[in-house]
Protein backbone atom coordinates (compact mmCIF):
# COMPACT_ATOMS: atom_id res chain seq x y z
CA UNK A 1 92.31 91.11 76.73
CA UNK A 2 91.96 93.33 80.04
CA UNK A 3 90.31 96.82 78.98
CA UNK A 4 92.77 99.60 79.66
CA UNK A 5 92.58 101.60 82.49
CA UNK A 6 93.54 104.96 82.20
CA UNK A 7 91.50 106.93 83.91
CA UNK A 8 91.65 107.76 87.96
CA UNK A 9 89.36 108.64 91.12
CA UNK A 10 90.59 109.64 94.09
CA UNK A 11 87.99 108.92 97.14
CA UNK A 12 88.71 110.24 100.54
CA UNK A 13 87.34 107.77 103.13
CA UNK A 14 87.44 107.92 107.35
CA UNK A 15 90.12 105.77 109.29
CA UNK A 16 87.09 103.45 109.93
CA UNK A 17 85.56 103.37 106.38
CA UNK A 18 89.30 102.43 105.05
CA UNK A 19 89.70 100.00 107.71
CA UNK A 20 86.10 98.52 106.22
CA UNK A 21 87.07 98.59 102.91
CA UNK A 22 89.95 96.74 103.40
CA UNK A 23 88.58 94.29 105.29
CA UNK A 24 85.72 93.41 102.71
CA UNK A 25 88.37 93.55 100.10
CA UNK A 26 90.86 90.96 101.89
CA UNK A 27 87.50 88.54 102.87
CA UNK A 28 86.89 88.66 98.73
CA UNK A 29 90.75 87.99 98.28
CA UNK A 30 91.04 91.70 96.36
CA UNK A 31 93.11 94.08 96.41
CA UNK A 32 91.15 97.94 97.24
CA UNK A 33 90.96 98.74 93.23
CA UNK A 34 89.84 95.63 92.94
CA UNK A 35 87.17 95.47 95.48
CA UNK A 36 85.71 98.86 94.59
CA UNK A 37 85.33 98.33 91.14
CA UNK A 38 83.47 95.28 92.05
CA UNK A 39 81.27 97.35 94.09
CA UNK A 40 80.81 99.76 91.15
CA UNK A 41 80.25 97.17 88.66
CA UNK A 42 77.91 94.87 90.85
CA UNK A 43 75.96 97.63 92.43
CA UNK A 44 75.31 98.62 96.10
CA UNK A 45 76.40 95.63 98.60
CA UNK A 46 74.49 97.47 101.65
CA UNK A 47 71.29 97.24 99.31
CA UNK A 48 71.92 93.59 98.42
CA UNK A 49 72.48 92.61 102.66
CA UNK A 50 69.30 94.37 103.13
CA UNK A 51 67.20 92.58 100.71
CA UNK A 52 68.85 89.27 102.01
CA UNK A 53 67.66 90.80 105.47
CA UNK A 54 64.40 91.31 104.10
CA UNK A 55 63.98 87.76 102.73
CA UNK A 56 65.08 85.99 106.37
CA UNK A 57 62.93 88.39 108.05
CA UNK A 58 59.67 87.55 105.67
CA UNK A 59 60.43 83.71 106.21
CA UNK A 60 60.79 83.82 110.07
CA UNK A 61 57.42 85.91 109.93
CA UNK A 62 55.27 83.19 107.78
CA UNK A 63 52.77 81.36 110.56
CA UNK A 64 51.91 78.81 108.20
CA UNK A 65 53.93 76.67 105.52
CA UNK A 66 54.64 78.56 102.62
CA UNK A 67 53.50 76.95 99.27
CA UNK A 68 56.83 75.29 97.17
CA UNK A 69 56.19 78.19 94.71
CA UNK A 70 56.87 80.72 97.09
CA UNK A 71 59.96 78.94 98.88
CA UNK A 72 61.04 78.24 95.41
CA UNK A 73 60.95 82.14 94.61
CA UNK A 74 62.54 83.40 97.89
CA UNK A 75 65.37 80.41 97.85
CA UNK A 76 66.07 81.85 93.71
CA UNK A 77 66.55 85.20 94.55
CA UNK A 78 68.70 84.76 97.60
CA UNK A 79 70.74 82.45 95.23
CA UNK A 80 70.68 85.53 92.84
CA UNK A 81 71.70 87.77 95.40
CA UNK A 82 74.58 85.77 96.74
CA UNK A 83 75.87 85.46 93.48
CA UNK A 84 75.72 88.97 92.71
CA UNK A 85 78.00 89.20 95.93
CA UNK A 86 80.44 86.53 94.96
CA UNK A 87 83.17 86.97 92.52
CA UNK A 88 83.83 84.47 89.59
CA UNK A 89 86.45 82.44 91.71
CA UNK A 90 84.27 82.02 94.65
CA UNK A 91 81.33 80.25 92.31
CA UNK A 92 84.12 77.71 91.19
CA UNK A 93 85.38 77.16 94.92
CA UNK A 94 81.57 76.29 95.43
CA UNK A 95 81.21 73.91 92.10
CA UNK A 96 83.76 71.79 93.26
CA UNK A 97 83.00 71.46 97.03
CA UNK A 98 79.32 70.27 95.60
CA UNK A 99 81.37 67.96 93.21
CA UNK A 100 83.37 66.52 96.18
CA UNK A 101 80.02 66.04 98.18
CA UNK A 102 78.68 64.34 95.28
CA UNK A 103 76.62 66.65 93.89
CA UNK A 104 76.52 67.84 90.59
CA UNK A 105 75.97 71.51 90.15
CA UNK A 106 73.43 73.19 88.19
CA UNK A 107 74.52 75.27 84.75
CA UNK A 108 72.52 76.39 82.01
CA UNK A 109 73.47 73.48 79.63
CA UNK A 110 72.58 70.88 81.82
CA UNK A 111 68.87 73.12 82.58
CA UNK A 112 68.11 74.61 79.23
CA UNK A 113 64.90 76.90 80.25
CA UNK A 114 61.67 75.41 79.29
């Protein structure tokens, strides 16, 4: 059951920042409530695109081969990040393109940790 929502905020926002809003809304198939609750709930997206920024920066900058550990670590939390980003539906788009490429996706009960 859907927790009630009773309560209301009322944002002012620039011609340009609604324009923005709606636009990253539509891309994510929400509606604006919908989209800036996300935001709320999943924390800054400006500091998430930065980190990813961050991470492709620091790979374009390594002179030598980095080790598989370090790959390994940079490749889990851009995975991490991304789906922080991503909303529930997306993740499910992604399963079943893998499944149709003939992959079969990771989960938690086919990877128990070690």
């Amino acid at each position: 059951m859907r927790p009630l929502r009773n309560h209301r905020i009322t944002i002012r926002l620039s011609d340009d920042e609604h324009r923005r809003c709606l636009r990253a809304a539509s891309e994510l198939g929400m509606d604006k409530s919908e989209y800036l609750r996300h935001l709320l709930v999943s924390g800054s997206h400006a500091q998430v695109t930065d980190r990813l920024d961050q991470l492709r920066l620091a790979l374009m900058d390594v002179s030598e081969p980095a080790t598989n550990t370090a790959q390994e670590v940079m490749l889990l939390e851009v995975l991490l990040l991304m789906r922080r980003l991503s909303p529930p539906n997306d993740l499910r788009v992604v399963q079943g393109d893998l499944h149709r490429l003939g992959y079969v996706p990771w989960s938690m009960s086919r990877h128990p940790p070690s």
